[in-house]
Protein backbone atom coordinates (compact mmCIF):
# COMPACT_ATOMS: atom_id res chain seq x y z
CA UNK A 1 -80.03 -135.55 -135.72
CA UNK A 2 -78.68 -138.21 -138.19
CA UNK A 3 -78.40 -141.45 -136.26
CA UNK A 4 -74.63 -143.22 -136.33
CA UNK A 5 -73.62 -146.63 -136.85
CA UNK A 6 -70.38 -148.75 -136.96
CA UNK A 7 -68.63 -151.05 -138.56
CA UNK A 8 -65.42 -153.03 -137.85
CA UNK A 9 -61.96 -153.79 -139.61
CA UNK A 10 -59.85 -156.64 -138.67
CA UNK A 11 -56.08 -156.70 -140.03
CA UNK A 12 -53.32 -158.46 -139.38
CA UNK A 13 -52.07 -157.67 -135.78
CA UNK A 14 -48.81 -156.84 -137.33
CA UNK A 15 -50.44 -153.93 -139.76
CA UNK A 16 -48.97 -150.87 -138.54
CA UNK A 17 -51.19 -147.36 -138.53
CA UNK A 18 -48.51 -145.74 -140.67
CA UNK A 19 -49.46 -148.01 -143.37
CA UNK A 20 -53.46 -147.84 -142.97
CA UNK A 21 -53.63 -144.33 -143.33
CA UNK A 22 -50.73 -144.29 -146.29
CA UNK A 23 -53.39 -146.55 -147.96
CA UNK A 24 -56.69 -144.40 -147.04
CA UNK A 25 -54.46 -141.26 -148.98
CA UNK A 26 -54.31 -142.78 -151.56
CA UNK A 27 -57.37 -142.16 -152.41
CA UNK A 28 -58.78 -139.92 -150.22
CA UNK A 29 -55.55 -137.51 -149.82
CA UNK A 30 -57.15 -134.82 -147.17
CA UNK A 31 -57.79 -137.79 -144.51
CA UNK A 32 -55.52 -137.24 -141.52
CA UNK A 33 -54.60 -138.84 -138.40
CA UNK A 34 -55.99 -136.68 -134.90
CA UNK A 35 -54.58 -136.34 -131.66
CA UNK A 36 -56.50 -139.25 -130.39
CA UNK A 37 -55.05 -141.50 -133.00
CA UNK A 38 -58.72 -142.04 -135.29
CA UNK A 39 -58.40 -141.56 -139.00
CA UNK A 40 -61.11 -138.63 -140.45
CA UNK A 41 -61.74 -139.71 -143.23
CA UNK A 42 -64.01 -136.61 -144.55
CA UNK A 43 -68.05 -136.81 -144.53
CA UNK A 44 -68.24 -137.30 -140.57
CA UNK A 45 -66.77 -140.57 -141.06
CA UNK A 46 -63.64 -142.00 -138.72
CA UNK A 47 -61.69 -144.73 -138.16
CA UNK A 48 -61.32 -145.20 -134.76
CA UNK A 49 -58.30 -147.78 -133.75
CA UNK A 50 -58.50 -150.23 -130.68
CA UNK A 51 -56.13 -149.45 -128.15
CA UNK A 52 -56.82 -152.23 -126.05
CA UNK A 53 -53.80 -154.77 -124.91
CA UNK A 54 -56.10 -157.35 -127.72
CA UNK A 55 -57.05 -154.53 -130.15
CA UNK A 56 -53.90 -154.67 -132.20
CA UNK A 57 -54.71 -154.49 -136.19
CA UNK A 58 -58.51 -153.89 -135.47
CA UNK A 59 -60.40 -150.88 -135.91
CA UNK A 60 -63.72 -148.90 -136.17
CA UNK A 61 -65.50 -147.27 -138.48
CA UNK A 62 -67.71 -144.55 -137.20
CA UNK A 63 -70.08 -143.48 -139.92
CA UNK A 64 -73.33 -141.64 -140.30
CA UNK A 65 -76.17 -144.30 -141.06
CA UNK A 66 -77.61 -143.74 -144.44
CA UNK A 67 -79.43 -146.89 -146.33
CA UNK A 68 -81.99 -147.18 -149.31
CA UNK A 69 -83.43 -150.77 -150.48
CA UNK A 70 -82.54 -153.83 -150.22
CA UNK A 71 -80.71 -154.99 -153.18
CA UNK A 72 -82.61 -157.16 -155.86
CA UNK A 73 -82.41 -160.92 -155.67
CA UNK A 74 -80.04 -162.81 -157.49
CA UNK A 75 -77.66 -160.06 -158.09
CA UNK A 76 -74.28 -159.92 -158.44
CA UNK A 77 -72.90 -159.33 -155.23
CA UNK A 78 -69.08 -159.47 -155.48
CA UNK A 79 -68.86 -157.15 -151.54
CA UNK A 80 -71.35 -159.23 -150.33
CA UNK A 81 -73.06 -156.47 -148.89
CA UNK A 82 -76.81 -158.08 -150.44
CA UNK A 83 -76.48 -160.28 -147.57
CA UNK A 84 -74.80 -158.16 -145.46
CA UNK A 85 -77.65 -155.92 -145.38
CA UNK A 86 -80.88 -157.81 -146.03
CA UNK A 87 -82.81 -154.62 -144.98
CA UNK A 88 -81.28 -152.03 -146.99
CA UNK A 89 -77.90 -151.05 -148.73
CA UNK A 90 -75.64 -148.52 -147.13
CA UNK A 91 -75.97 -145.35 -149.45
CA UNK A 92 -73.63 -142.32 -149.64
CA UNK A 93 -71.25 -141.14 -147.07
CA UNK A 94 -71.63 -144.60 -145.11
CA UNK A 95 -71.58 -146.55 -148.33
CA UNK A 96 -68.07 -145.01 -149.94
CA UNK A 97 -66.23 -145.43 -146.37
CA UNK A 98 -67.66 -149.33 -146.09
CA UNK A 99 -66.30 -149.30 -149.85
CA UNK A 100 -62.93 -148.05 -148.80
CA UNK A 101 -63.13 -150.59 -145.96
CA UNK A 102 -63.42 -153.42 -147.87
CA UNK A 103 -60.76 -152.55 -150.19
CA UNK A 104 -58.75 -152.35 -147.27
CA UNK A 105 -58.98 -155.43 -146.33
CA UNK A 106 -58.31 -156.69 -149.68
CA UNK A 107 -55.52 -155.42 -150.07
CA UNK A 108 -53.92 -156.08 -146.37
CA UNK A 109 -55.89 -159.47 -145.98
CA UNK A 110 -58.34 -158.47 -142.77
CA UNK A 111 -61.88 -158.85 -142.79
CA UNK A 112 -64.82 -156.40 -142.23
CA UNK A 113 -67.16 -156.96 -140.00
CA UNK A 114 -70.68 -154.66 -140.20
CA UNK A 115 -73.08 -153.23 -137.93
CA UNK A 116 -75.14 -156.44 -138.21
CA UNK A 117 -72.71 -159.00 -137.70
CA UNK A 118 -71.77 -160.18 -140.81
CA UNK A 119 -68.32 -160.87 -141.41
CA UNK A 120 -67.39 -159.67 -145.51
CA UNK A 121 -63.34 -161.11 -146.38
CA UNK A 122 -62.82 -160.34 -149.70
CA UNK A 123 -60.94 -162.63 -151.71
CA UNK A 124 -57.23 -161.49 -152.29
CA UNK A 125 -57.58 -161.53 -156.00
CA UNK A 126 -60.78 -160.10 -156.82
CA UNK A 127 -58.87 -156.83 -158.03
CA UNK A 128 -56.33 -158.18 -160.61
CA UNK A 129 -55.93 -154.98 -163.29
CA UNK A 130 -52.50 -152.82 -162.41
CA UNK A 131 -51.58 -150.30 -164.44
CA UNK A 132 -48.44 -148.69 -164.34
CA UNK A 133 -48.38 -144.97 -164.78
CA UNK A 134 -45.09 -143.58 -166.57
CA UNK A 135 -43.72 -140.51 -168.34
CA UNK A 136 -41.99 -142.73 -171.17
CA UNK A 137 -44.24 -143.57 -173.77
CA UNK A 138 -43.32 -146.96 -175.74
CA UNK A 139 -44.05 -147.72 -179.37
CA UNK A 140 -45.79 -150.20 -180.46
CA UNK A 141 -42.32 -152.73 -182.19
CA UNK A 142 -40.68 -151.46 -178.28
CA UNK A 143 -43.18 -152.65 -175.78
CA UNK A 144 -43.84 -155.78 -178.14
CA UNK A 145 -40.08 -156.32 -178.55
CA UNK A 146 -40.01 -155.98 -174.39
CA UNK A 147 -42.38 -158.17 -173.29
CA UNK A 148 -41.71 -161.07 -175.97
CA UNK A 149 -39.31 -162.92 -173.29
CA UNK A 150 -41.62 -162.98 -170.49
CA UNK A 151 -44.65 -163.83 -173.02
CA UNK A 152 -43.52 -165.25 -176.06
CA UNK A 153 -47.00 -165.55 -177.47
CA UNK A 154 -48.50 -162.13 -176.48
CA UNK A 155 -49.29 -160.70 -180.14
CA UNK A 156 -49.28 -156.32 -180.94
CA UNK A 157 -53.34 -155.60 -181.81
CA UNK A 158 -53.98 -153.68 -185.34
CA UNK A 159 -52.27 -150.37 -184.68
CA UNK A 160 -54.73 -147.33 -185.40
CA UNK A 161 -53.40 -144.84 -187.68
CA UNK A 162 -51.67 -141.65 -185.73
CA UNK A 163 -50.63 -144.56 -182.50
CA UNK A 164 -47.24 -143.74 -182.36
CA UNK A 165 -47.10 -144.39 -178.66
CA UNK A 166 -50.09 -144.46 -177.39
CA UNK A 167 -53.79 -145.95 -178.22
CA UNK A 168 -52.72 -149.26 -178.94
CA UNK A 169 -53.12 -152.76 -177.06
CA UNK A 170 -51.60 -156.37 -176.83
CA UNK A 171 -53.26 -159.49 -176.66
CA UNK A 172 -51.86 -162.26 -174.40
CA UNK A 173 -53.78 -165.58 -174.51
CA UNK A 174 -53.97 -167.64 -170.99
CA UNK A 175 -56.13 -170.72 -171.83
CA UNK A 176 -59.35 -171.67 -170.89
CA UNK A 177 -60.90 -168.72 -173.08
CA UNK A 178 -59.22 -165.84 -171.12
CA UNK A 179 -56.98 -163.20 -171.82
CA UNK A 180 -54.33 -160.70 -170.79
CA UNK A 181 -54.86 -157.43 -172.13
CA UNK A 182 -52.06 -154.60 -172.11
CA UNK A 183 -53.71 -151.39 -173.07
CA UNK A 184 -51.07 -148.50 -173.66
CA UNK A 185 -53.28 -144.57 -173.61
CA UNK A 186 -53.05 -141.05 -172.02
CA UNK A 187 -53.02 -141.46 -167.93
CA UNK A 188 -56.30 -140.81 -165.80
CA UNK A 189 -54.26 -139.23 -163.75
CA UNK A 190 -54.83 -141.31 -160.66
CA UNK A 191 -55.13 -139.63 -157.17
CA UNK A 192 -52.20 -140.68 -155.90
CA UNK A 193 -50.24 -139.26 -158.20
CA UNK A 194 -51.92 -136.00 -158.84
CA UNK A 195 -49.36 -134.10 -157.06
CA UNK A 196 -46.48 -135.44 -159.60
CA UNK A 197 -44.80 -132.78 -161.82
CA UNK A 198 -45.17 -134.99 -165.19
CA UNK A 199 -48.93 -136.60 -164.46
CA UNK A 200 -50.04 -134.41 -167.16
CA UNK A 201 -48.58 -135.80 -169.79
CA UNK A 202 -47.91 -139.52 -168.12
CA UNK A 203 -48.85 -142.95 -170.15
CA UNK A 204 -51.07 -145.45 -168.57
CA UNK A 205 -49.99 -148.84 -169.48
CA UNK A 206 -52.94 -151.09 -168.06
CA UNK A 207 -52.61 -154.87 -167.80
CA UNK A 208 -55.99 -156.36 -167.47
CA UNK A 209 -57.47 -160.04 -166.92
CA UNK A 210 -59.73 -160.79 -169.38
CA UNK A 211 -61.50 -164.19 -167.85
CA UNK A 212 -63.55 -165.64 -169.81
CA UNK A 213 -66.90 -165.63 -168.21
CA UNK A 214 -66.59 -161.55 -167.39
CA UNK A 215 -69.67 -162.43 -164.55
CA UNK A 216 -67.28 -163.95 -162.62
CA UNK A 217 -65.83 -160.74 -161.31
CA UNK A 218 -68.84 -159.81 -159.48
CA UNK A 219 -68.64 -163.26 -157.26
CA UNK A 220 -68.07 -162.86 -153.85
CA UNK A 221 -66.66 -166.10 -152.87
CA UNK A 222 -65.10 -167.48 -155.73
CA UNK A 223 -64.55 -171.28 -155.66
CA UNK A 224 -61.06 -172.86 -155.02
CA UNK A 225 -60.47 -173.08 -159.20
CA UNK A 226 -61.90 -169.86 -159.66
CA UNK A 227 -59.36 -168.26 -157.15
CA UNK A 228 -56.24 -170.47 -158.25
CA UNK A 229 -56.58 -169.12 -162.02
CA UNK A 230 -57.49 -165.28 -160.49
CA UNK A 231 -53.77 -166.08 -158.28
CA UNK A 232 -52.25 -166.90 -161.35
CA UNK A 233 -53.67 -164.03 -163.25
CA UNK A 234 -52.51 -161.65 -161.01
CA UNK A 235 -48.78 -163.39 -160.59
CA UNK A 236 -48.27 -162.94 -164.94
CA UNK A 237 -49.80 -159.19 -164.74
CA UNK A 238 -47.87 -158.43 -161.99
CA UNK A 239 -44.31 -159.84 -163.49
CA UNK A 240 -45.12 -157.50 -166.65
CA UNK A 241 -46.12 -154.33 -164.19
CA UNK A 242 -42.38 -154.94 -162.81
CA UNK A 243 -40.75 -155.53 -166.13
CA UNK A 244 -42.82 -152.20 -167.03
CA UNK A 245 -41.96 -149.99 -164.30
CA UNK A 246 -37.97 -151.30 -164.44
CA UNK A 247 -37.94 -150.56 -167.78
CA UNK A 248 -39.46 -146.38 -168.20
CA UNK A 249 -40.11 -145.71 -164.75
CA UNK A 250 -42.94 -144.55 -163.22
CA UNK A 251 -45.58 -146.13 -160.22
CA UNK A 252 -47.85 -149.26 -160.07
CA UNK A 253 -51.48 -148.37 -159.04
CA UNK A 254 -54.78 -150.85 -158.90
CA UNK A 255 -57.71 -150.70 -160.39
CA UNK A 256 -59.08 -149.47 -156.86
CA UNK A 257 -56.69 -146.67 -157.16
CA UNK A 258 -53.91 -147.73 -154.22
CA UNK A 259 -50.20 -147.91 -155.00
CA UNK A 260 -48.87 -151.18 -155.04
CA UNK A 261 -44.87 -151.53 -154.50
CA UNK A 262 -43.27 -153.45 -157.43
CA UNK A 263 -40.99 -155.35 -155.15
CA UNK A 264 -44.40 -157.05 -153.97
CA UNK A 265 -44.86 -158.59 -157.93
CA UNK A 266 -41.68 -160.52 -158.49
């Protein structure tokens, strides 16, 4: 019999369930909500909530245990989970529900707390990239001509022959060595979109921070500079995901896949 373990989320007390399990479908649409009021989440894995008069926001993640080595030293690290897990790294079924987990809590500022003890809060920011998925396709001149008021010096990359609307990019320099890139191509299709009628032939327009030391992604706790310029980042990508999505349409995702609403980026 395969042995169980558990870990814990902590979320605001004000996060209603509604919203935790909107989330979770995102990218895992067949998890559902049972009688009892715990989350399956698919491979034996659930997310059990505290009902307790105190257990407001927090919940429990009951998971097969499944681990293989410990992870190498001086590795990057950016979940934290090297020193989570000194003994061995969760590995499949436990490993992609701790995953989804932590994004969780990035993305509704909680906290996870593991089997061990260890307390992983990811840093608001780490995930900067949105891309907003639309079924309006801008050329090159349009989307330069758009975004030229909110960032006067963002500069249309060398066009490949046959981009008429898609396969091209813009540069926008942010000092210190980094970069905003704004990559126009065919959608992936994300999963929480699948079920729309015009994903098929949908137009990823994907704003991405280019920092300039790319290593710096994979840090788990980020120092107070590293975070303010990641803040900042993510303010100037989000302001052209709204301009975006105002101007053809369409839905903002992350890089981790969820939906973000574009009233939350002004």
């Amino acid at each position: 019999m395969t042995a169980r373990t558990s870990h814990r989320l902590q979320l605001p007390r004000d996060t209603a369930p509604e919203d935790v399990l909107t989330m979770i479908t995102n990218v895992r649409p067949a998890a559902s909500r049972r009688e009892d009021g715990a989350l399956d989440l698919g491979d034996a894995a659930l997310l059990v909530p505290d009902t307790s008069p105190r257990g407001a926001g927090r919940w429990t993640l009951e998971v097969d245990r499944d681990r293989e080595d410990p992870a190498p030293e001086g590795g990057d690290d950016l979940r934290g989970y090297g020193r989570a897990f000194p003994g061995g790294l969760p590995f499949g079924a436990e490993r992609e529900a701790l995953d989804l987990l932590w994004s969780l809590a990035r993305r509704l500022h909680g906290a996870v707390v593991t089997d061990g003890g260890v307390r992983l809060e990811p840093h608001p920011f780490h995930v900067r990239d949105l891309t907003v998925v639309s079924p309006h396709a801008l050329a090159p001149e349009s989307l330069a001509q758009l975004i030229a008021p909110l960032e006067p010096e963002a500069e249309l990359d060398e066009v490949p022959d046959g981009a008429s609307a898609t396969g091209y990019s813009v540069t926008i320099p942010v000092g210190q060595g980094e970069e905003i890139a704004l990559r126009v191509g065919r959608s992936s299709a994300p999963t929480a979109l699948a079920r729309l009628g015009w994903i098929d032939g949908a137009v990823d327009y994907a704003i991405v921070h280019l920092p300039a030391d790319p290593d710096e992604d994979e840090t788990e706790l980020p120092d107070a500079a590293t975070g303010e310029r990641w803040m900042a980042a993510y303010r100037r990508i989000g302001l052209l995901a709204g301009l975006l999505v105002e101007s053809v349409g369409g839905y903002v995702v992350d890089l981790e896949g969820f939906l973000v609403d574009p009233a939350d980026l002004a």
